[in-house]
N, C-alpha and C. Protein backbone atom coordinates (compact mmCIF):
# COMPACT_ATOMS: atom_id res chain seq x y z
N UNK A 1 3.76 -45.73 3.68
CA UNK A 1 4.06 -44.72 4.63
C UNK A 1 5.53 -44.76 5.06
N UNK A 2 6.08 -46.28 5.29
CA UNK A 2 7.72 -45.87 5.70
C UNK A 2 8.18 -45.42 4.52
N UNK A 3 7.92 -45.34 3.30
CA UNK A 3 8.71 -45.16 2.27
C UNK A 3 9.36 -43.62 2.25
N UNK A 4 7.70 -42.94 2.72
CA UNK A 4 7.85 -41.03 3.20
C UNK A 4 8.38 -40.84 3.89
N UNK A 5 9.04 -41.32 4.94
CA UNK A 5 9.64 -41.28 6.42
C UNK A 5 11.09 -41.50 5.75
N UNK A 6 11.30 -42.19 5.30
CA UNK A 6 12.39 -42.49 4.62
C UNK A 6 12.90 -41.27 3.75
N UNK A 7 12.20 -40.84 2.70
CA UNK A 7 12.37 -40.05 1.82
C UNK A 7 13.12 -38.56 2.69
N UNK A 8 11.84 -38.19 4.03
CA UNK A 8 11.62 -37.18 4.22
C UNK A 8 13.37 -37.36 5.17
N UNK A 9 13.77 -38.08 5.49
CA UNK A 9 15.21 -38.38 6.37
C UNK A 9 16.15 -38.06 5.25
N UNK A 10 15.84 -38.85 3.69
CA UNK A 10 17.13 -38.30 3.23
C UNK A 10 17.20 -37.22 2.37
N UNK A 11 16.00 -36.24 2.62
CA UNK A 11 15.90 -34.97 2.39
C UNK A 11 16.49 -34.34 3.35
N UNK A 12 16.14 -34.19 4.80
CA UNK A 12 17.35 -33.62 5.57
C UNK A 12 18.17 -33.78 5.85
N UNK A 13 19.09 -35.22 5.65
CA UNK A 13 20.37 -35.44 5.39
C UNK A 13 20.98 -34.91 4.33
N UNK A 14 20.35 -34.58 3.58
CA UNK A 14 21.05 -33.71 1.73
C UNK A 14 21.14 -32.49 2.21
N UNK A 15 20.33 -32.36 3.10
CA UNK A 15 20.09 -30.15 3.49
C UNK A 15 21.47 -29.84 4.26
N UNK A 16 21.16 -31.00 5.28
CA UNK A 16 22.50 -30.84 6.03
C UNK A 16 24.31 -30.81 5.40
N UNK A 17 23.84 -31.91 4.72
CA UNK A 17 25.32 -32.34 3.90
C UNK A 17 25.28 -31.04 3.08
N UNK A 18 24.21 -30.33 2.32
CA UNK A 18 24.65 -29.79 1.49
C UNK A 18 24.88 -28.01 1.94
N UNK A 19 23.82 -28.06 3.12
CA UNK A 19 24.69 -26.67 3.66
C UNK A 19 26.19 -26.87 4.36
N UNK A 20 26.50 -27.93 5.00
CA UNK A 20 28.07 -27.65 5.00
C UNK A 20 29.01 -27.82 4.12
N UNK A 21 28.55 -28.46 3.27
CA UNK A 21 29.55 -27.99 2.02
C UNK A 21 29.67 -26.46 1.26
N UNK A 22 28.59 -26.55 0.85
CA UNK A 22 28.19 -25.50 0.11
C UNK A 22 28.41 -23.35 0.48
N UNK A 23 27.97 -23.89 2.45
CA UNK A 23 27.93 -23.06 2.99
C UNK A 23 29.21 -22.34 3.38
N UNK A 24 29.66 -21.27 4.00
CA UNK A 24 30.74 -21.58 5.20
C UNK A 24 30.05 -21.53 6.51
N UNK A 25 30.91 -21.48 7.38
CA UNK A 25 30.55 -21.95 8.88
C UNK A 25 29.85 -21.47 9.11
N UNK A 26 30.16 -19.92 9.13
CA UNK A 26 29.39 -18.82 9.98
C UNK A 26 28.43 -18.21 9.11
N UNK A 27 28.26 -18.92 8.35
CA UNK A 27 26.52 -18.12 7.46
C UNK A 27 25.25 -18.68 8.56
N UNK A 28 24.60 -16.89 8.81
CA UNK A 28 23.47 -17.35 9.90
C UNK A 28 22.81 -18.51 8.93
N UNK A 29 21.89 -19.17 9.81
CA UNK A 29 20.93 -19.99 9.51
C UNK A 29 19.31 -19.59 9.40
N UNK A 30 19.47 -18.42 10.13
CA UNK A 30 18.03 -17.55 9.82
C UNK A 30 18.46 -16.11 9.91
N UNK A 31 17.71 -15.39 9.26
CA UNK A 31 18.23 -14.07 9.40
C UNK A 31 17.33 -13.28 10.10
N UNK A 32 17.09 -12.67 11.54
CA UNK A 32 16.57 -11.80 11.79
C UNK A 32 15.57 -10.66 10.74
N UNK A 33 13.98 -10.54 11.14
CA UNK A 33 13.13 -9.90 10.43
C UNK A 33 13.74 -8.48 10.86
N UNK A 34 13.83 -7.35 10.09
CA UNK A 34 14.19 -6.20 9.72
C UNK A 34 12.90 -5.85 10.69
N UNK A 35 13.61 -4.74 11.37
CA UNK A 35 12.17 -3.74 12.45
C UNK A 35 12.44 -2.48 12.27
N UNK A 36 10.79 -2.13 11.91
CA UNK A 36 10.50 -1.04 11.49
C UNK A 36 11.01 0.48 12.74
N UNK A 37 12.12 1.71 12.03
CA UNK A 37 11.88 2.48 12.74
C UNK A 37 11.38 3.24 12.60
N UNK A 38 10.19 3.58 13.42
CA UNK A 38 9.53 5.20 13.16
C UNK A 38 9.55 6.22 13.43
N UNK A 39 9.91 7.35 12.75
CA UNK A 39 9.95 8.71 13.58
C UNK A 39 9.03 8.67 14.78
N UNK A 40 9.62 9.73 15.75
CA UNK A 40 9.06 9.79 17.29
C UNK A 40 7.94 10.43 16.66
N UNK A 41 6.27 10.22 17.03
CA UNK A 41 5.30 11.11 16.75
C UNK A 41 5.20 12.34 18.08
N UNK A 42 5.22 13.55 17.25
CA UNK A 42 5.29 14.54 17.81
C UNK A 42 3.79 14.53 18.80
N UNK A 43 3.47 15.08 20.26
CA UNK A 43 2.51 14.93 20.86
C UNK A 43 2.24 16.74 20.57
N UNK A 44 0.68 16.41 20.49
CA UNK A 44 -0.03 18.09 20.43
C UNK A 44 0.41 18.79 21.05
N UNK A 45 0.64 20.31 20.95
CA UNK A 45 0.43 21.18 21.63
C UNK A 45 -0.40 21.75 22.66
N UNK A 46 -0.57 21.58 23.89
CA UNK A 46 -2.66 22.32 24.38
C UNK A 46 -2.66 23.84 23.79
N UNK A 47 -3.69 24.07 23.39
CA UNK A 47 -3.99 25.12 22.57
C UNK A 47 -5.02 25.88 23.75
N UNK A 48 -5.08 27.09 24.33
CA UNK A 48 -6.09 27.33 25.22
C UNK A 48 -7.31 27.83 24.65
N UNK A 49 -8.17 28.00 24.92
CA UNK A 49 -9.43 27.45 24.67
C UNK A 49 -10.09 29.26 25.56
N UNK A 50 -10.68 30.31 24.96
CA UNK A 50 -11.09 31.59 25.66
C UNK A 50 -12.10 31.20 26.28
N UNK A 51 -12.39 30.81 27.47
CA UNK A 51 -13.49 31.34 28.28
C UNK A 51 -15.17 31.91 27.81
N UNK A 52 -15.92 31.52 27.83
CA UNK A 52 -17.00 32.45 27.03
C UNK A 52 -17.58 32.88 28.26
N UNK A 53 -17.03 33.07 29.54
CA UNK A 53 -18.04 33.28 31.05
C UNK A 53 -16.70 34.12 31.29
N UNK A 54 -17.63 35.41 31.59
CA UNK A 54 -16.69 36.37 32.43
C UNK A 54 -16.35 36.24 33.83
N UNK A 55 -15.68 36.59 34.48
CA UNK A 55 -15.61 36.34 36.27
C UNK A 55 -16.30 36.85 36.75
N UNK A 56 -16.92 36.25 37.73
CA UNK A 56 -17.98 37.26 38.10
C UNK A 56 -17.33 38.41 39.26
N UNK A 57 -17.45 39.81 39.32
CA UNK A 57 -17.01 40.59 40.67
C UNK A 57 -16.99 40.59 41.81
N UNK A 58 -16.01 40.62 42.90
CA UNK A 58 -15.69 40.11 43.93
C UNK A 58 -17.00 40.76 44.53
N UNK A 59 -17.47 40.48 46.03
CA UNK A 59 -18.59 40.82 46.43
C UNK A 59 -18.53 42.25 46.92
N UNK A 60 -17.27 42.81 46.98
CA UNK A 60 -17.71 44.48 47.60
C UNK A 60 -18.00 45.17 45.85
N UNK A 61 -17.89 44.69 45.11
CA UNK A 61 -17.82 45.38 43.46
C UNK A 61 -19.32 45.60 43.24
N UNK A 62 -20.21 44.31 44.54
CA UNK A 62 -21.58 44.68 44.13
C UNK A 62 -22.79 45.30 45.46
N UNK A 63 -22.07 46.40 45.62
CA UNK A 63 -22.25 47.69 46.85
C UNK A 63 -22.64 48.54 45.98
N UNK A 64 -23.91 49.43 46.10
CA UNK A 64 -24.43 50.31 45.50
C UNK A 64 -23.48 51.25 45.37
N UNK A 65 -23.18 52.40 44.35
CA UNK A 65 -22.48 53.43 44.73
C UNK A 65 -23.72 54.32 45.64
N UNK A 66 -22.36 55.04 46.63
CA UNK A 66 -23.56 55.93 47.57
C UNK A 66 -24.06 55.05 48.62
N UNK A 67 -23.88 53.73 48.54
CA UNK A 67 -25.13 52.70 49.87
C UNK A 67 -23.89 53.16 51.17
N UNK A 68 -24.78 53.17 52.02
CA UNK A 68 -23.97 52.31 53.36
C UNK A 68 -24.04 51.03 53.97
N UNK A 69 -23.08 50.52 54.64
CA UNK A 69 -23.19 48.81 54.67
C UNK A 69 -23.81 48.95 56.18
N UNK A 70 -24.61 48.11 56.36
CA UNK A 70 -24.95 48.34 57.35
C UNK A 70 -24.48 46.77 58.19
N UNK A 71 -24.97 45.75 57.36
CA UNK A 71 -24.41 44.48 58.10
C UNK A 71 -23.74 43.72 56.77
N UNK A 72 -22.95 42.40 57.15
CA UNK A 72 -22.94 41.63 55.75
C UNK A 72 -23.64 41.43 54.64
N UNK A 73 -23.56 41.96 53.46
CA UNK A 73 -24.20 41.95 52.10
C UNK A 73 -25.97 42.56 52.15
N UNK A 74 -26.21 43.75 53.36
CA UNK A 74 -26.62 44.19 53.42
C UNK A 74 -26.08 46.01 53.59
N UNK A 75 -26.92 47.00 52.44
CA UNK A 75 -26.57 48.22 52.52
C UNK A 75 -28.03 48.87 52.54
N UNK A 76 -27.86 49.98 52.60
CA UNK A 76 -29.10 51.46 52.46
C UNK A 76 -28.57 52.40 51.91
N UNK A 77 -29.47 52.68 50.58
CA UNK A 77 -29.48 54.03 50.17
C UNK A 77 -30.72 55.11 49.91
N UNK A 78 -30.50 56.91 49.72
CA UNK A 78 -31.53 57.45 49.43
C UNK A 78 -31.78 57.32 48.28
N UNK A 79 -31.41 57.07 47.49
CA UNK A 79 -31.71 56.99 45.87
C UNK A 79 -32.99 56.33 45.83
N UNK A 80 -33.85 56.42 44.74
CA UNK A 80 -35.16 56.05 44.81
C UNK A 80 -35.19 54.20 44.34
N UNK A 81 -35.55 53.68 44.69
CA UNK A 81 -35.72 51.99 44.29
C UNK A 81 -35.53 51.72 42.51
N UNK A 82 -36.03 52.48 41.59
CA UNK A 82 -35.83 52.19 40.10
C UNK A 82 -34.81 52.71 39.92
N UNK A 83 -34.29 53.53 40.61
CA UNK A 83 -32.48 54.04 40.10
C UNK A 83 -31.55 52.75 40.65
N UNK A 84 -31.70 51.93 41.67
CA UNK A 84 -30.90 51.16 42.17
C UNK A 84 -31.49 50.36 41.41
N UNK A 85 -32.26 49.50 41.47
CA UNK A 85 -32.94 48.59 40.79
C UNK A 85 -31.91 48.49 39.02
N UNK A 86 -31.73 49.62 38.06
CA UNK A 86 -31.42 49.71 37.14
C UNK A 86 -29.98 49.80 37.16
N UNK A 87 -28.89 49.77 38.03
CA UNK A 87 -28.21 50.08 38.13
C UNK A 87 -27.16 48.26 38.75
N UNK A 88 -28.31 47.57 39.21
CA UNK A 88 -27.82 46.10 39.34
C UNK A 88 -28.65 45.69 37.64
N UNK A 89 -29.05 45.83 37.15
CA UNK A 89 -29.87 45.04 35.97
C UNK A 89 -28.27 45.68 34.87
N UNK A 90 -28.00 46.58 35.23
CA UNK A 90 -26.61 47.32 34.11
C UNK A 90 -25.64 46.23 34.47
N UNK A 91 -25.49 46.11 35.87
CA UNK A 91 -23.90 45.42 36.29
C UNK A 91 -24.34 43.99 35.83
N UNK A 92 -25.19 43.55 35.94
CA UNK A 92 -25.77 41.93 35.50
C UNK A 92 -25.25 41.69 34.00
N UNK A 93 -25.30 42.56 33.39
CA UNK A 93 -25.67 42.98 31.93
C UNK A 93 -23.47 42.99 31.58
N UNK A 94 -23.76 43.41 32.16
CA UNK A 94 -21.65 44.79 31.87
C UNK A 94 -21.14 43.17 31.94
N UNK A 95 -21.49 42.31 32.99
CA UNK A 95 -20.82 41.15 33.45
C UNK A 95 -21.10 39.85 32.91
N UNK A 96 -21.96 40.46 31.50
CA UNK A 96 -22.58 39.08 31.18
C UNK A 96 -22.80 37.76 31.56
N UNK A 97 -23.29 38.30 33.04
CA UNK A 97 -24.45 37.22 33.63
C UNK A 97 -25.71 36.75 33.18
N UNK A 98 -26.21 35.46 33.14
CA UNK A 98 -27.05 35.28 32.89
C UNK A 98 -28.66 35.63 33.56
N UNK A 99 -29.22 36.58 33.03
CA UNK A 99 -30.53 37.08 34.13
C UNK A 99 -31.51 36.46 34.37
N UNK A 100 -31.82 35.31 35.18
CA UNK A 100 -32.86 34.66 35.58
C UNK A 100 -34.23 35.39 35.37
N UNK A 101 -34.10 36.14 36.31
CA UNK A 101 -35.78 37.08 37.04
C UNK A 101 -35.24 38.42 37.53
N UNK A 102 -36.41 39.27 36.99
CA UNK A 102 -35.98 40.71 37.71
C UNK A 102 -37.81 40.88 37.80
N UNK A 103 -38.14 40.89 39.29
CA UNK A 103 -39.73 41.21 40.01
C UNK A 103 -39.45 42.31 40.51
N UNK A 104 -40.36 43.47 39.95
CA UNK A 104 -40.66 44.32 40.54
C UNK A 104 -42.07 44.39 41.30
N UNK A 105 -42.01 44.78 42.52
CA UNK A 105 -43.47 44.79 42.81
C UNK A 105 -43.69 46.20 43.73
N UNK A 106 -44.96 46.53 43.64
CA UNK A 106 -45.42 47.72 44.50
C UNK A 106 -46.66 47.39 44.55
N UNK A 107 -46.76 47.50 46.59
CA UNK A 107 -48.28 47.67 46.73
C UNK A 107 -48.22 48.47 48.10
N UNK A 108 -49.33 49.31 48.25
CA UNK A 108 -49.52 50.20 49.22
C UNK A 108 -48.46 51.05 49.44
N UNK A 109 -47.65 51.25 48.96
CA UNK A 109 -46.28 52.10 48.60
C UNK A 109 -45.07 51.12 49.19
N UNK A 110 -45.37 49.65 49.31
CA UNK A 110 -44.07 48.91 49.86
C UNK A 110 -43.67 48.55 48.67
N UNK A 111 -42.23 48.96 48.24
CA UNK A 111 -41.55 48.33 46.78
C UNK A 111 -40.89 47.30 46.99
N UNK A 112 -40.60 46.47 45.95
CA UNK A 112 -39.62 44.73 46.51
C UNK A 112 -39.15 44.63 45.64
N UNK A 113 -38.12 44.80 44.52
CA UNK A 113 -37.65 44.68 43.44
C UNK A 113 -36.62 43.82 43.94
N UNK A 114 -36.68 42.42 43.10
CA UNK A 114 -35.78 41.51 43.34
C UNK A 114 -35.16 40.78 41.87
N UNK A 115 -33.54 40.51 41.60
CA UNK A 115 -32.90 40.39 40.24
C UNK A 115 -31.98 39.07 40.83
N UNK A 116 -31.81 38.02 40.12
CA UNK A 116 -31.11 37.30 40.18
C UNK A 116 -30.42 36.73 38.57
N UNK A 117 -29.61 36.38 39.06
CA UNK A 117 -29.00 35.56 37.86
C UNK A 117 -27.61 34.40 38.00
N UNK A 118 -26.57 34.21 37.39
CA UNK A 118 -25.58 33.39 37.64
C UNK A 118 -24.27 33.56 36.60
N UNK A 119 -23.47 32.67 36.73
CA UNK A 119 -22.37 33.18 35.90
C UNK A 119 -21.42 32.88 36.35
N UNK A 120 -20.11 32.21 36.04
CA UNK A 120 -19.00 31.59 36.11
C UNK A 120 -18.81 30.92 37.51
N UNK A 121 -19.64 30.30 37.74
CA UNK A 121 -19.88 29.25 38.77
C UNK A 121 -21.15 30.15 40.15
N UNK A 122 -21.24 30.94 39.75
CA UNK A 122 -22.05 31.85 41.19
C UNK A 122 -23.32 32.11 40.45
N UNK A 123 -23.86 32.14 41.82
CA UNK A 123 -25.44 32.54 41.75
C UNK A 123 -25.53 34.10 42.65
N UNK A 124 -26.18 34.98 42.13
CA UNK A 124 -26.24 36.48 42.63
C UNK A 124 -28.05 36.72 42.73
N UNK A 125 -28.18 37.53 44.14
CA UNK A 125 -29.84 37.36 44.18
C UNK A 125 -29.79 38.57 45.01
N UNK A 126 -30.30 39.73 44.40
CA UNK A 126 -30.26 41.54 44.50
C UNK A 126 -31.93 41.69 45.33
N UNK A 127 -32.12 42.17 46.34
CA UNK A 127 -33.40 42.34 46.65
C UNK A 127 -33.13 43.83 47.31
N UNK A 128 -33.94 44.67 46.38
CA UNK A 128 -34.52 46.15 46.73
C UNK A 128 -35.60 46.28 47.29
N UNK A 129 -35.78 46.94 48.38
CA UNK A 129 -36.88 47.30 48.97
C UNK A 129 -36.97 48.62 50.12
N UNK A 130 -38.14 49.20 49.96
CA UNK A 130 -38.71 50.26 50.63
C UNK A 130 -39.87 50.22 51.50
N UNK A 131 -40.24 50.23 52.78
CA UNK A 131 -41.41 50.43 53.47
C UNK A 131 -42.10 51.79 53.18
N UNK A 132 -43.38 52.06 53.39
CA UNK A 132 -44.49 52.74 53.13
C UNK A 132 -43.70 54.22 53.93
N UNK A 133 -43.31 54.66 53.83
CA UNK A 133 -42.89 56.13 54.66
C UNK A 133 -41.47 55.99 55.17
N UNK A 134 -40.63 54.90 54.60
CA UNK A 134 -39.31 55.07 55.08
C UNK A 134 -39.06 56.11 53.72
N UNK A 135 -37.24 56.37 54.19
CA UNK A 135 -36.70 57.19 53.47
C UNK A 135 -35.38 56.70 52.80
N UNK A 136 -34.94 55.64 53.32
CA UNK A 136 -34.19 54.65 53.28
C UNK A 136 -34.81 53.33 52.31
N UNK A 137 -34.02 53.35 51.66
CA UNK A 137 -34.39 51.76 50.47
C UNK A 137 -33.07 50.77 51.16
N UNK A 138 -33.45 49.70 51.77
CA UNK A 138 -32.22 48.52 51.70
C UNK A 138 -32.32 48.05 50.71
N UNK A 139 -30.92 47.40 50.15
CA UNK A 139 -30.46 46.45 49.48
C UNK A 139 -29.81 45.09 49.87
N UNK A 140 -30.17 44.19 49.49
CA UNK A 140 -29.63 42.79 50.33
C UNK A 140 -28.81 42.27 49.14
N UNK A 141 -27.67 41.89 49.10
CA UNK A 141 -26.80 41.19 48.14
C UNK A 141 -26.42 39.99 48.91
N UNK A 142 -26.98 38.85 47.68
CA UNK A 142 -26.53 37.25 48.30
C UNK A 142 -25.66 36.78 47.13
N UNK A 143 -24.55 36.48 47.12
CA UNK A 143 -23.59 35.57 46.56
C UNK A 143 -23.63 34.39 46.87
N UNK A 144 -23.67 33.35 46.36
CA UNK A 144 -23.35 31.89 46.48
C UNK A 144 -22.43 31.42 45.37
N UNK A 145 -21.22 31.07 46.13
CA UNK A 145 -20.44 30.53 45.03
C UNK A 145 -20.56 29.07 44.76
């Protein structure tokens, strides 16, 4: 084992002796690893993206034509209950809302036709109705955004 110890000493005494001879002064002793440069990667574009939900219409857009308002999101008209009735099932439709339920009902001549549906974050809930000898049909319009 001293013999390797030995050996291995006058192996780096030869390296030494023989890089300053051999060498000149200023030759590095290691050379810095080469670093990679890479082009800057370009970042995406945002690309917009169409909507498949229409907006839904501000709340006076869904006032019967012809109603009068009588209180908040409540109106009356003479028009007969299936003309109004058909006329929110169109705008549901024009606005491609989604139509939950449309109940029509009649009994003893009281009509209740009620349409709901939803659509770009809102819920819309249409209730038509007539008492037995009125002449007047209300309409109740509920928005929930």
């Amino acid at each position: 084992m001293p013999v390797l110890i030995i050996i291995a000493a006058v192996l780096v005494a030869v390296g030494v002796v023989a890089r300053s001879t051999f060498l000149p002064p200023d030759f590095p002793v290691s050379v810095p690893a080469p670093t990679a440069t890479l082009p800057p990667t370009p970042s995406p574009t945002p690309v917009p993206v169409p909507s498949k939900s229409t907006p839904v219409a501000p709340a006076s857009d869904w006032r019967y034509p012809g109603s009068t308002q009588t209180s908040t999101g409540v109106y009356v008209s003479s028009d007969v209950p299936e003309k109004i009735t058909d006329w929110y099932r169109q705008k549901f439709n024009s606005l491609g809302l989604n139509v939950r339920s449309i109940v029509n009902t009649r009994a003893n001549e009281k009509i209740l036709n009620k349409l709901s549906g939803s659509g770009s974050g809102m819920e819309i809930e249409i209730e038509i109705g007539r008492n037995p000898g009125a002449g007047q049909v209300t309409i109740k319009v509920d928005i929930d955004n």
